[in-house]
C-alpha atoms as a PDB file:
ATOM      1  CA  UNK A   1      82.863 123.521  56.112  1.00  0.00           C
ATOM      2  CA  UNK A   2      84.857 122.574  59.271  1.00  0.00           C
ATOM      3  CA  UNK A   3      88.423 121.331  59.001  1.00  0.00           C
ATOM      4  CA  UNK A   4      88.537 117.899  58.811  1.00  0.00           C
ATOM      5  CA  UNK A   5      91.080 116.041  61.576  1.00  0.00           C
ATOM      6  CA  UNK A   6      92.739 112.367  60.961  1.00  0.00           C
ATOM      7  CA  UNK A   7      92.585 109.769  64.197  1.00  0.00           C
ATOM      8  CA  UNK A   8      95.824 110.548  65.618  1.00  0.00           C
ATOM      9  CA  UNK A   9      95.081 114.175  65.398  1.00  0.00           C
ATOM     10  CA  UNK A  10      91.970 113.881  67.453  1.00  0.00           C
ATOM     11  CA  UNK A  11      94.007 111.322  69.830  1.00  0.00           C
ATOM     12  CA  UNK A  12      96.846 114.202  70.252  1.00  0.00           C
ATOM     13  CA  UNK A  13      93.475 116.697  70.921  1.00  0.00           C
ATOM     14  CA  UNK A  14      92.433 114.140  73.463  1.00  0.00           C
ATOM     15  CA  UNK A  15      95.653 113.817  75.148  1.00  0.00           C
ATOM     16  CA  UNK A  16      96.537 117.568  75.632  1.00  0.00           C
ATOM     17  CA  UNK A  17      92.515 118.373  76.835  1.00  0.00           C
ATOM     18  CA  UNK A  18      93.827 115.764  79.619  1.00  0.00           C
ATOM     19  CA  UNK A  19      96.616 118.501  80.952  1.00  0.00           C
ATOM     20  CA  UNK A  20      96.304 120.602  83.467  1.00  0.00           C
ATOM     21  CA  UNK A  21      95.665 123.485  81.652  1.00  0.00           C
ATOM     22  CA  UNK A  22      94.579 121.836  78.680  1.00  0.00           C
ATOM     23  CA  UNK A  23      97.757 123.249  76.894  1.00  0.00           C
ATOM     24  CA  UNK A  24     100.724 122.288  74.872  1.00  0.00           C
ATOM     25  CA  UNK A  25     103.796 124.101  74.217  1.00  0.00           C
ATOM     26  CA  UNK A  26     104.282 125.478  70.657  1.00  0.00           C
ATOM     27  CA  UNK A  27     107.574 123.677  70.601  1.00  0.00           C
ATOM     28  CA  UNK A  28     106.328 120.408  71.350  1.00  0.00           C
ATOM     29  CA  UNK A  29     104.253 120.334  68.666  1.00  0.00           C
ATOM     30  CA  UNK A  30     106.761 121.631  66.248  1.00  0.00           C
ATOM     31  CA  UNK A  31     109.206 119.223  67.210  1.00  0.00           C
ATOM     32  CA  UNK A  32     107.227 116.196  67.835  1.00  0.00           C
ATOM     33  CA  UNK A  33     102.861 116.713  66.007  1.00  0.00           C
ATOM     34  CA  UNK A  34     103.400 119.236  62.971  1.00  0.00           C
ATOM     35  CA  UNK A  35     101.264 117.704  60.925  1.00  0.00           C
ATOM     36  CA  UNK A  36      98.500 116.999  63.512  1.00  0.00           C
ATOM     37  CA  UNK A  37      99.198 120.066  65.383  1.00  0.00           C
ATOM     38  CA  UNK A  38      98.529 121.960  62.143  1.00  0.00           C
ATOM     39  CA  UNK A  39      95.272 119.705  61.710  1.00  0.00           C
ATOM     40  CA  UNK A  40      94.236 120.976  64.839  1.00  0.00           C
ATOM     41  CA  UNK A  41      94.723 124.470  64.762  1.00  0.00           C
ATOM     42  CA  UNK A  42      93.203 124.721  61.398  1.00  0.00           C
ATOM     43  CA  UNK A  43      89.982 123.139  62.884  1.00  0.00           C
ATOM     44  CA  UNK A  44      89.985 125.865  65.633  1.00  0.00           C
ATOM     45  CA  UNK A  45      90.632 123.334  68.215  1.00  0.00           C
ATOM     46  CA  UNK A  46      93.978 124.929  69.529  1.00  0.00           C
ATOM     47  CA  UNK A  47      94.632 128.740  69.846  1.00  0.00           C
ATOM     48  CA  UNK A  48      97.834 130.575  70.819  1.00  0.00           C
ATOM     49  CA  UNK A  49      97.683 131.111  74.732  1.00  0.00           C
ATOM     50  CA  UNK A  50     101.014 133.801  75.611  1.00  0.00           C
ATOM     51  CA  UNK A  51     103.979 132.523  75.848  1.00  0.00           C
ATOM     52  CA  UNK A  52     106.096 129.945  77.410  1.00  0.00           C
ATOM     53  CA  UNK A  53     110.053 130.381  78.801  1.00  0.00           C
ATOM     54  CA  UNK A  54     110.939 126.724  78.605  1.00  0.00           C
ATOM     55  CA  UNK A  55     113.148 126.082  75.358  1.00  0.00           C
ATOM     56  CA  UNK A  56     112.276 122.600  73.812  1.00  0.00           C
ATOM     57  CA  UNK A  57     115.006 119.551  74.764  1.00  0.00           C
ATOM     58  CA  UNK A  58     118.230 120.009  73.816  1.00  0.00           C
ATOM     59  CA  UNK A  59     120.526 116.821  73.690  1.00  0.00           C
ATOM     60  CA  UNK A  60     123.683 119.057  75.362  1.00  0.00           C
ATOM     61  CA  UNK A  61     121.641 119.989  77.901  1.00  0.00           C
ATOM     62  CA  UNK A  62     121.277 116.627  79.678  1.00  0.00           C
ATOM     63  CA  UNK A  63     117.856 116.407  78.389  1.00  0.00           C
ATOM     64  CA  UNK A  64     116.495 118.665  80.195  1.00  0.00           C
ATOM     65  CA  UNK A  65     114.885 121.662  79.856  1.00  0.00           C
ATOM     66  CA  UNK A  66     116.227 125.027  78.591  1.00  0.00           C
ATOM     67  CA  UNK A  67     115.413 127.951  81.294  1.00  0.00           C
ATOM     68  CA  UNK A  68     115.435 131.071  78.565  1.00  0.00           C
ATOM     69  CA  UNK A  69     116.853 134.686  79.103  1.00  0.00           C
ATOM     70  CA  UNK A  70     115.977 138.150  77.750  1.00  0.00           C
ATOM     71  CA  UNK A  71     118.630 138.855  75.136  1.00  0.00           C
ATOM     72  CA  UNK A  72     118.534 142.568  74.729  1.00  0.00           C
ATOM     73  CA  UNK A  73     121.536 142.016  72.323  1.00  0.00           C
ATOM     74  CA  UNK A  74     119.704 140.062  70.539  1.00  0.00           C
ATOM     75  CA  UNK A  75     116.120 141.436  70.755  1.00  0.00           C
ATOM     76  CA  UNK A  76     114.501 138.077  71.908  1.00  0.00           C
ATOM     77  CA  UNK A  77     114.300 134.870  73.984  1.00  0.00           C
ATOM     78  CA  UNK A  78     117.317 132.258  74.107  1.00  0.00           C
ATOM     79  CA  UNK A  79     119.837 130.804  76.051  1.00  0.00           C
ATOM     80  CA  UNK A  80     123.600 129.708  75.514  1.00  0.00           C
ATOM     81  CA  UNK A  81     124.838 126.536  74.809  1.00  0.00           C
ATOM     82  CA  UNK A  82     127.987 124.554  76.603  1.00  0.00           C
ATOM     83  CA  UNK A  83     130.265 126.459  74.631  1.00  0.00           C
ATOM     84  CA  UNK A  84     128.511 129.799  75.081  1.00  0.00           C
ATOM     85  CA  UNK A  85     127.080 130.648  72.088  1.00  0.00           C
ATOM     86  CA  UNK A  86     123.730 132.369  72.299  1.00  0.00           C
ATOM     87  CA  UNK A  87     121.051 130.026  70.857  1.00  0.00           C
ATOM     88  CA  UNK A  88     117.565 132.160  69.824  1.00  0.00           C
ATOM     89  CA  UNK A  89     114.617 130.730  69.908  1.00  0.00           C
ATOM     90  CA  UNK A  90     111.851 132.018  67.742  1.00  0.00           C
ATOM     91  CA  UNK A  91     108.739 133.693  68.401  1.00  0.00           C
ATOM     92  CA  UNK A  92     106.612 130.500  67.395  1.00  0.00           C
ATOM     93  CA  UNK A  93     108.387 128.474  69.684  1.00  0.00           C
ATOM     94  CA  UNK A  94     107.553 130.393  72.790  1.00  0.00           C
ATOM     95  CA  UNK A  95     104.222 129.995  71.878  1.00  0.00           C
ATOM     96  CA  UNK A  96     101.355 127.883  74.354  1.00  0.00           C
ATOM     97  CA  UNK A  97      98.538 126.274  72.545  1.00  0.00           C
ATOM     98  CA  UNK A  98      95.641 125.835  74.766  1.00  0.00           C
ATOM     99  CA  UNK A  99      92.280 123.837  73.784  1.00  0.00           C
ATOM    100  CA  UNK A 100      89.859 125.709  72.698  1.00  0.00           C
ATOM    101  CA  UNK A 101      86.882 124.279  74.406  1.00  0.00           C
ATOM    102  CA  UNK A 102      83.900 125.630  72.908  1.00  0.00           C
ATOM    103  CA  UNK A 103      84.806 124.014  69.864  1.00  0.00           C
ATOM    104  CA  UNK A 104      85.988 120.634  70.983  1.00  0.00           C
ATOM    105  CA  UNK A 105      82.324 119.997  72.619  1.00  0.00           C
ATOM    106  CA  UNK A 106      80.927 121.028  69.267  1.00  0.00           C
ATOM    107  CA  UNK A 107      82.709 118.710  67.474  1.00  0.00           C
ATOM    108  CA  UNK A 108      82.409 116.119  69.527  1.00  0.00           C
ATOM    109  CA  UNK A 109      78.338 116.492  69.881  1.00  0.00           C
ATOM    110  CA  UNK A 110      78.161 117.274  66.338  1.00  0.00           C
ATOM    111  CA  UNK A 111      76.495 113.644  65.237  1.00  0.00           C
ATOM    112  CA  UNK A 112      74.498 113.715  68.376  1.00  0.00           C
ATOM    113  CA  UNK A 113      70.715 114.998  69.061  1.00  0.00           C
ATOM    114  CA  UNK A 114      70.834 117.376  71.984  1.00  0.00           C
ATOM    115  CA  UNK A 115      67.249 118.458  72.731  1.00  0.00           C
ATOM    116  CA  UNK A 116      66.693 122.259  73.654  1.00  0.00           C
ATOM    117  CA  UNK A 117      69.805 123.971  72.285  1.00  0.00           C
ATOM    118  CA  UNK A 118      71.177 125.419  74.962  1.00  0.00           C
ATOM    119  CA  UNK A 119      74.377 126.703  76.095  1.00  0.00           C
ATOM    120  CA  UNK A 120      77.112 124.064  77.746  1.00  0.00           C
ATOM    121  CA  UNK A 121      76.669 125.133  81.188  1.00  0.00           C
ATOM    122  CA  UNK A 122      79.914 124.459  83.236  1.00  0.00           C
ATOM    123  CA  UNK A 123      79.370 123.036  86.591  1.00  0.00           C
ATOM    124  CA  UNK A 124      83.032 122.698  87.546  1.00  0.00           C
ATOM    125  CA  UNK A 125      85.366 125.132  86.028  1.00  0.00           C
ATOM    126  CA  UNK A 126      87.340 123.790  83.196  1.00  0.00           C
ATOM    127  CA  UNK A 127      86.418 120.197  83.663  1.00  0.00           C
ATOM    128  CA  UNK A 128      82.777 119.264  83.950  1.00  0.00           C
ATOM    129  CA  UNK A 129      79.727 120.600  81.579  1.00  0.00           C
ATOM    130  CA  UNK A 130      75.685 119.711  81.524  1.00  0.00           C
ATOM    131  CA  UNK A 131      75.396 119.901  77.504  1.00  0.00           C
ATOM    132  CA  UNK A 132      71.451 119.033  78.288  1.00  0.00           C
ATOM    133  CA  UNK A 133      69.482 116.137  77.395  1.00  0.00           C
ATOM    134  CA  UNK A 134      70.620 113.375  74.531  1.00  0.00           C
ATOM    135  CA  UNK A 135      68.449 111.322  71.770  1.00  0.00           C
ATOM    136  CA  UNK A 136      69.885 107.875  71.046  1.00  0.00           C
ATOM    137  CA  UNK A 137      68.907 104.880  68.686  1.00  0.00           C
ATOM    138  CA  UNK A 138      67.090 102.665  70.650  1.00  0.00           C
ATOM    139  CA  UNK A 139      65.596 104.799  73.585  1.00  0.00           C
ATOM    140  CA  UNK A 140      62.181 106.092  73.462  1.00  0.00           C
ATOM    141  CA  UNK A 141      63.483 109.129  75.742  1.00  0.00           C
ATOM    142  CA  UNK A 142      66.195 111.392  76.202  1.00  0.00           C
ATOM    143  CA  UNK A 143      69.319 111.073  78.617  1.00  0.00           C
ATOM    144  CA  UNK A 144      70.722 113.657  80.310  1.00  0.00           C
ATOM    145  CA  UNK A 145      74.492 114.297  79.121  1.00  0.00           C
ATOM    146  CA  UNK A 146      77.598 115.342  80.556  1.00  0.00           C
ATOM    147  CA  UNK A 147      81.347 116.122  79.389  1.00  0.00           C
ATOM    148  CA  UNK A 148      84.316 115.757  81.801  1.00  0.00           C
ATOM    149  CA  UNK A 149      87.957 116.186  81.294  1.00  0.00           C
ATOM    150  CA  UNK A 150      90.840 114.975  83.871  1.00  0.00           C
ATOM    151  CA  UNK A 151      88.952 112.269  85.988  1.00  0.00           C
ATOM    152  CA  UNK A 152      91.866 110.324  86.333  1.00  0.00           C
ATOM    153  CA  UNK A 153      93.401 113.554  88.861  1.00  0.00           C
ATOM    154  CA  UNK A 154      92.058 113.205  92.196  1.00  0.00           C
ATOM    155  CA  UNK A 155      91.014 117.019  92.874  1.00  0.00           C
ATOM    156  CA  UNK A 156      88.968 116.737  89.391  1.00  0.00           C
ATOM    157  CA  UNK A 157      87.450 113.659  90.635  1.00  0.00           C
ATOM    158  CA  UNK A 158      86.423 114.947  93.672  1.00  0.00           C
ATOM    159  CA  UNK A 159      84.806 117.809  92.272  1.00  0.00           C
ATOM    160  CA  UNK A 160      83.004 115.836  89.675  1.00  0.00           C
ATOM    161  CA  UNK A 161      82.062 113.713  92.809  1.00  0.00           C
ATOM    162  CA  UNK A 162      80.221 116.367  94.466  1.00  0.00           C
ATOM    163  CA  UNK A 163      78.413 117.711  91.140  1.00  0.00           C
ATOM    164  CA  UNK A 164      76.943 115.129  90.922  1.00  0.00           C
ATOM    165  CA  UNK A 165      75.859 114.859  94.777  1.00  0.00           C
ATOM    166  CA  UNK A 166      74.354 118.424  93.999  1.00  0.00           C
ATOM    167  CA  UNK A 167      72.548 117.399  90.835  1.00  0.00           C
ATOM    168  CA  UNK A 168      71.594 113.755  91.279  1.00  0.00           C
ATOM    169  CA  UNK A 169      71.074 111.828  88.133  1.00  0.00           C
ATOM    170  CA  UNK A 170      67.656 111.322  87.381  1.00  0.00           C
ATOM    171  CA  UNK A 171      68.009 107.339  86.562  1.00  0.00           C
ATOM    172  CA  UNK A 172      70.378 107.546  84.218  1.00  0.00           C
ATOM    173  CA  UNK A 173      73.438 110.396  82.949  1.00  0.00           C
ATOM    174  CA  UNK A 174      75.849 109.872  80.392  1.00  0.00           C
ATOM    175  CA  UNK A 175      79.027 111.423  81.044  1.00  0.00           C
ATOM    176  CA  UNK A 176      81.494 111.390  78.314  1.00  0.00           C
ATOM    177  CA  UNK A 177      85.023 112.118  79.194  1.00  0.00           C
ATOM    178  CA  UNK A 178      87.999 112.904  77.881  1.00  0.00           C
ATOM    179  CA  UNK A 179      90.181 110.574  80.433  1.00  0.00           C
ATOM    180  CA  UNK A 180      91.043 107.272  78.148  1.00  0.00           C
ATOM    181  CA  UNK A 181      88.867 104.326  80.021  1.00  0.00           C
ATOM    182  CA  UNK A 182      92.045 102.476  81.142  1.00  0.00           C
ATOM    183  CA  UNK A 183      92.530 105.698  83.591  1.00  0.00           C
ATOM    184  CA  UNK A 184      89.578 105.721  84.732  1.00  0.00           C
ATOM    185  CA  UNK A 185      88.633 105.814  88.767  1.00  0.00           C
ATOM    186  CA  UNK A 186      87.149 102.453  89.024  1.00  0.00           C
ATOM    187  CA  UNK A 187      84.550 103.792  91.375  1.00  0.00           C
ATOM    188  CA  UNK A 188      81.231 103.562  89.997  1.00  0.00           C
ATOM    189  CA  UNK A 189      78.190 105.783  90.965  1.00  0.00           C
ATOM    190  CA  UNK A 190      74.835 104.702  90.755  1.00  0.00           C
ATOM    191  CA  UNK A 191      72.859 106.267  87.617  1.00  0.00           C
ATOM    192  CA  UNK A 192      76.108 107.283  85.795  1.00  0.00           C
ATOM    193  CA  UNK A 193      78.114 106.057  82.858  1.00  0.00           C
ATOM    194  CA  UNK A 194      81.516 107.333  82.285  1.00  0.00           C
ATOM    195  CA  UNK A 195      82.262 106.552  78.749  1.00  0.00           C
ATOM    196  CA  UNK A 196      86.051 107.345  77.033  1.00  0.00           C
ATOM    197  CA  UNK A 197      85.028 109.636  74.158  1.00  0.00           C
ATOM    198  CA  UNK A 198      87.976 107.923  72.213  1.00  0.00           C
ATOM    199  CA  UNK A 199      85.968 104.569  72.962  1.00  0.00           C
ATOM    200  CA  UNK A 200      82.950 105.847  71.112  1.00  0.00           C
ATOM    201  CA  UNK A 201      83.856 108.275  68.082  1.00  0.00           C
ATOM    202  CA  UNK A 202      83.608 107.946  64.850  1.00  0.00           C
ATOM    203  CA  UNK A 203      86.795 107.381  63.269  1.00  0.00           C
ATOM    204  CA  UNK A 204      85.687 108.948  59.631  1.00  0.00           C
ATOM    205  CA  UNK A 205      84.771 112.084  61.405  1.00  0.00           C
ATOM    206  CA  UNK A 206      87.392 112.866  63.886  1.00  0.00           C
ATOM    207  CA  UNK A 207      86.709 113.059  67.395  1.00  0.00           C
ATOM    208  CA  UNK A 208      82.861 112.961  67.366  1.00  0.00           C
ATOM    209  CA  UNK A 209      80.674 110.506  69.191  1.00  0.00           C
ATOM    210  CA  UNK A 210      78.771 108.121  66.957  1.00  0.00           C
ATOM    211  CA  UNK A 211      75.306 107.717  68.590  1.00  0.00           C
ATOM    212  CA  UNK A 212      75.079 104.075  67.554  1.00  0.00           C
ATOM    213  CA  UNK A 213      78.141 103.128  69.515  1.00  0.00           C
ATOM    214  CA  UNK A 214      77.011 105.144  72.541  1.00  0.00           C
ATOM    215  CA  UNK A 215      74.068 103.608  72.810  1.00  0.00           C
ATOM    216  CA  UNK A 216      75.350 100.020  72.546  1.00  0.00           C
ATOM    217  CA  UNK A 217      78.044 100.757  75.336  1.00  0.00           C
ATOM    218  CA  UNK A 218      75.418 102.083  77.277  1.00  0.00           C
ATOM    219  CA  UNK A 219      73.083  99.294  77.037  1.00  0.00           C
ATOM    220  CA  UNK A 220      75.640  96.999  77.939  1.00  0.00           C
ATOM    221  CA  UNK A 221      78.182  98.966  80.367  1.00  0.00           C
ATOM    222  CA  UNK A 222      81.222  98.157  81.215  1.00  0.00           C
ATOM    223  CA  UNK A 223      82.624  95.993  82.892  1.00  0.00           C
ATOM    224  CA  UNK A 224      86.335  95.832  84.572  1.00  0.00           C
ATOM    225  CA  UNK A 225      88.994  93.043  84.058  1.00  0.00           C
ATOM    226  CA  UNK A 226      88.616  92.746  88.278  1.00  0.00           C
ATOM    227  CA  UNK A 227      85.223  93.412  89.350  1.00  0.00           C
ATOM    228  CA  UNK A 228      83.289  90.029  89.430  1.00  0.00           C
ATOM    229  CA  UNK A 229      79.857  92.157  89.056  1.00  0.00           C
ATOM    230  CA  UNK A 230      78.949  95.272  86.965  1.00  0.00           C
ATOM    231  CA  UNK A 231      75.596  97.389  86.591  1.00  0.00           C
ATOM    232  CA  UNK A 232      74.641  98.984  83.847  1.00  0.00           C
ATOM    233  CA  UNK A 233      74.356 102.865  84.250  1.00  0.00           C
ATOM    234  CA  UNK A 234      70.161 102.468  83.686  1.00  0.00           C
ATOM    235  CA  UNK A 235      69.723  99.207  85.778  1.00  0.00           C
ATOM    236  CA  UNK A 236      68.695  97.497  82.390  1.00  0.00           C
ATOM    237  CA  UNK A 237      71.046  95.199  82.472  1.00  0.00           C
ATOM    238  CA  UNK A 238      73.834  93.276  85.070  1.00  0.00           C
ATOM    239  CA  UNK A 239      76.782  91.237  84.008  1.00  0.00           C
ATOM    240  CA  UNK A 240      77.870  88.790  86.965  1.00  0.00           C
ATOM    241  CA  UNK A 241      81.103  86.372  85.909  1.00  0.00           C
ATOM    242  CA  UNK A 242      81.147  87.398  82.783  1.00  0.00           C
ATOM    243  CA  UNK A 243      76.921  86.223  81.713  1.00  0.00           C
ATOM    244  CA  UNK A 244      75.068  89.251  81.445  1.00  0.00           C
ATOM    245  CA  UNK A 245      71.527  89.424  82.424  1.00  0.00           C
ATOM    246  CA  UNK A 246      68.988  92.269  80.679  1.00  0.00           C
ATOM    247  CA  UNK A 247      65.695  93.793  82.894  1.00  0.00           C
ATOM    248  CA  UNK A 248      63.224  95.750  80.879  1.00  0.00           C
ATOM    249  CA  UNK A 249      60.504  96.296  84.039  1.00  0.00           C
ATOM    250  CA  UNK A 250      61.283  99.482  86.004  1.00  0.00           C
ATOM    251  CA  UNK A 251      60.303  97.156  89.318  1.00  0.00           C
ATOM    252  CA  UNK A 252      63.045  94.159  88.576  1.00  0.00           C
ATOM    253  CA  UNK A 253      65.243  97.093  87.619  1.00  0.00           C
ATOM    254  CA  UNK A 254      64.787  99.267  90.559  1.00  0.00           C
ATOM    255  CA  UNK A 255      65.179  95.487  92.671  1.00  0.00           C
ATOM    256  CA  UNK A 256      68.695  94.929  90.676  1.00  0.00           C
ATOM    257  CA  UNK A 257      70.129  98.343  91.238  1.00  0.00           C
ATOM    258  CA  UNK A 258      69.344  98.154  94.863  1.00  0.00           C
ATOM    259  CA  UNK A 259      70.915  95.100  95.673  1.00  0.00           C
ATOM    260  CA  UNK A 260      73.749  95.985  93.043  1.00  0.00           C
ATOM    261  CA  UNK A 261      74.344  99.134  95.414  1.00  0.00           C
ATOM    262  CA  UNK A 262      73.992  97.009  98.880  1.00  0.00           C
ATOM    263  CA  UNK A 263      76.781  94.892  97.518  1.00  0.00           C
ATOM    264  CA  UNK A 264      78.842  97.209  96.069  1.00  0.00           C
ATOM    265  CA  UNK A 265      78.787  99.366 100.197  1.00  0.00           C
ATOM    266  CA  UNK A 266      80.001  96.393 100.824  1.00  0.00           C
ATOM    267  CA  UNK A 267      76.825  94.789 103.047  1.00  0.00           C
ATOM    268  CA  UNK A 268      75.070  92.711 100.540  1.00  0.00           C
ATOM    269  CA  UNK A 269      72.588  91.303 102.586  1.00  0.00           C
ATOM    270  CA  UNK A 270      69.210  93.253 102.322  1.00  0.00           C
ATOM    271  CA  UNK A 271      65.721  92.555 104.061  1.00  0.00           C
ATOM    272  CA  UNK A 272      63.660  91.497 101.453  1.00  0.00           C
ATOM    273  CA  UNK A 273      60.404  93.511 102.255  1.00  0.00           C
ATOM    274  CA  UNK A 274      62.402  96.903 102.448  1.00  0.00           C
ATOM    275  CA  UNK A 275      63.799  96.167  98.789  1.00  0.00           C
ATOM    276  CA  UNK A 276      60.185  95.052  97.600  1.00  0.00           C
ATOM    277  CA  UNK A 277      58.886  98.729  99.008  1.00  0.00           C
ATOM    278  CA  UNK A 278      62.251 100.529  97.404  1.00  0.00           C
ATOM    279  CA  UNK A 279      60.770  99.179  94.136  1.00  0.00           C
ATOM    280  CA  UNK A 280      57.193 100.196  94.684  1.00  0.00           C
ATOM    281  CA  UNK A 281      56.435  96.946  94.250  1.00  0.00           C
ATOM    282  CA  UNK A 282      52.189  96.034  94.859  1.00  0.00           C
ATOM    283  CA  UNK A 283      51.293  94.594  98.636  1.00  0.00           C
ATOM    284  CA  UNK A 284      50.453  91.213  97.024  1.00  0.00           C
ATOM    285  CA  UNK A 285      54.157  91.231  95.565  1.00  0.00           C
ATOM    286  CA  UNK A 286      55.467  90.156  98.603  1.00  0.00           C
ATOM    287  CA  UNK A 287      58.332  87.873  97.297  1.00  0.00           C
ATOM    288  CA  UNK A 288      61.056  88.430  94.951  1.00  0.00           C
ATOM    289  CA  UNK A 289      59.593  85.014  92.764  1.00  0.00           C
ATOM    290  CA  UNK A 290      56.368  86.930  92.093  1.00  0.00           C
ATOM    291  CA  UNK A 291      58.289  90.489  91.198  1.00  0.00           C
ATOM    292  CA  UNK A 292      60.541  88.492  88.400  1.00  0.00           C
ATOM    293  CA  UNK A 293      57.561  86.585  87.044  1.00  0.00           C
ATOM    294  CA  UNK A 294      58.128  84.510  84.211  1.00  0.00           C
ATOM    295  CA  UNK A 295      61.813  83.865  84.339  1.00  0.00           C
ATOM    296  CA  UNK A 296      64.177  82.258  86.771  1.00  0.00           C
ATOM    297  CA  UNK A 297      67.314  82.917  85.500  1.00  0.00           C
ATOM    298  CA  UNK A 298      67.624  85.680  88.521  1.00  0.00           C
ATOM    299  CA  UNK A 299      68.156  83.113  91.170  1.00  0.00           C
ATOM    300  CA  UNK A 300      71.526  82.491  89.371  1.00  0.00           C
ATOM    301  CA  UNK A 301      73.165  85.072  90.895  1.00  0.00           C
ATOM    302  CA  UNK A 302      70.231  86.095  93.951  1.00  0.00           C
ATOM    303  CA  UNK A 303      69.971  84.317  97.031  1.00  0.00           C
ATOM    304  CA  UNK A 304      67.065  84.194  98.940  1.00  0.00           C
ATOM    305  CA  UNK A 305      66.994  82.947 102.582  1.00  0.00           C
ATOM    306  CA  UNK A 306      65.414  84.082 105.847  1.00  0.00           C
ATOM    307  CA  UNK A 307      63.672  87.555 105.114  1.00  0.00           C
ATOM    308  CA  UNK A 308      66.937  88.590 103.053  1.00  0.00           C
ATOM    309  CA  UNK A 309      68.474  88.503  99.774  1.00  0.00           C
ATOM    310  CA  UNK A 310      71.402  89.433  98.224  1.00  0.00           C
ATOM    311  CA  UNK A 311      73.598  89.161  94.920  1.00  0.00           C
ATOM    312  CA  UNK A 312      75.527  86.355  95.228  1.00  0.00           C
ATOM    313  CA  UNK A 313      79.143  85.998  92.853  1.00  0.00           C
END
């Protein structure tokens, strides 16, 4: 059985899989995580990586940090205080710690259904992986799945950007990221939903996702403290000053999502016929009244006037 990890462990495990290297220095944890450190390298989620040659702080240094020296005198690393004594620093405190990947994704998919079994595949090195397609309560079929790590840096974001230019989500992808929500990029793409792993894990097990949270966050979205309008990832639903609004019919969601996208380029206003034919809507659906049949409550936030529509907020 698998080493167990508390919530602050898995928070620590988080926070270093958001470095640049995904590493932390042995001292750092000594000085400041030993419990959770320990937590975490019993679980095989850290492993030793080398060696660093940065002493931890040291209060009569100014707080900054120690550069160490080869002591052959002394058979090991150190450096010498103000009063030049020669301070060693042990072997374990050279140490790097770097995340040991492979196992993180399994313990964070290890409540979920992933259909086929295959390999993570990565599609940026060290920060974005297809896991494969997804099972959740509540949707009759599967949902493609991703795992990214440092979306808040710009040069991750961009390459995450262009993945998934070169493999287009197929109406909906679930990426699930490492990068706490708060620091997300608040740039939204059309057919994804970044979710904050921390946001939806199950805090009895560690760091792995609970499907039923997932799939409640992704049938609602998310929406930010600033942006008056927000899509979710599927089209199924849009929240507009705070009253959300849910879409079950691929047509009034394929209808939403366009106009969703027209205002969010910034050019709301869309001719109404060449959003009725985005939606494959029939010839004798020629108005946006007969393609929401049966309910109103879309010309709340739609406006309709001359040949165009757009959302309105």
């Amino acid at each position: 059985m698998a080493a167990m990890i508390d919530q602050a462990a898995a928070r620590l495990m988080l926070t270093i899989a958001e470095t640049p290297g995904a590493r932390i220095a042995g001292s750092v944890l000594s000085d400041f995580h030993p419990r959770h450190g320990r937590q975490l390298m019993e679980a095989n989620l850290l492993m030793p990586q080398g060696e660093t040659l940065a002493a931890p702080l040291d209060l009569d240094h100014d707080d900054e940090p120690v550069r160490l020296i080869w002591s052959g005198e002394h058979g090991g690393y150190g450096y010498y205080s103000p009063g030049a004594d020669w301070v060693a620093v042990t072997p374990d405190r050279l140490s790097m710690f770097g995340v040991n990947m492979p196992a993180l994704l399994v313990r964070m998919l290890a409540q979920l259904e992933i259909v086929g079994g295959a390999e993570p595949l990565a599609l940026v090195p060290d920060a974005v992986w297809e896991i494969g397609n997804v099972r959740l309560p509540g949707r009759s079929k599967p949902v493609p799945l991703w795992v990214a790590r440092r979306l808040s840096d710009p040069d991750c974001w961009s390459a995450f950007v262009t993945a998934t230019r070169v493999r287009p989500a197929p109406g909906l992808r679930i990426v699930l990221s490492t990068t706490p929500t708060g620091r997300l990029p608040k740039q939204m793409f059309a057919g994804h939903e970044i979710v904050g792993v921390g946001d939806v894990a199950d805090h009895a097990a560690g760091i792995a996702v609970d499907p039923a949270l997932l799939a409640v966050r992704i049938r609602t979205g998310t929406l930010p403290a600033d942006v008056p309008i927000s899509m979710s990832a599927d089209g199924g639903s849009v929240t507009v000053r705070g009253k959300r609004y849910t879409f079950t019919g691929p047509k009034q969601r394929a209808i939403i999502r366009h106009l969703y996208e027209a205002w969010e380029n910034g050019e709301p206003e869309c001719l109404t016929d060449a959003v009725l034919e985005a939606a494959d809507c029939a010839n004798s659906v020629n108005t946006l009244t007969k393609a929401f049949s049966g309910r109103k409550d879309w010309q709340e936030f739609i406006k309709v006037e001359g040949g165009r529509c757009w959302i309105q907020c």
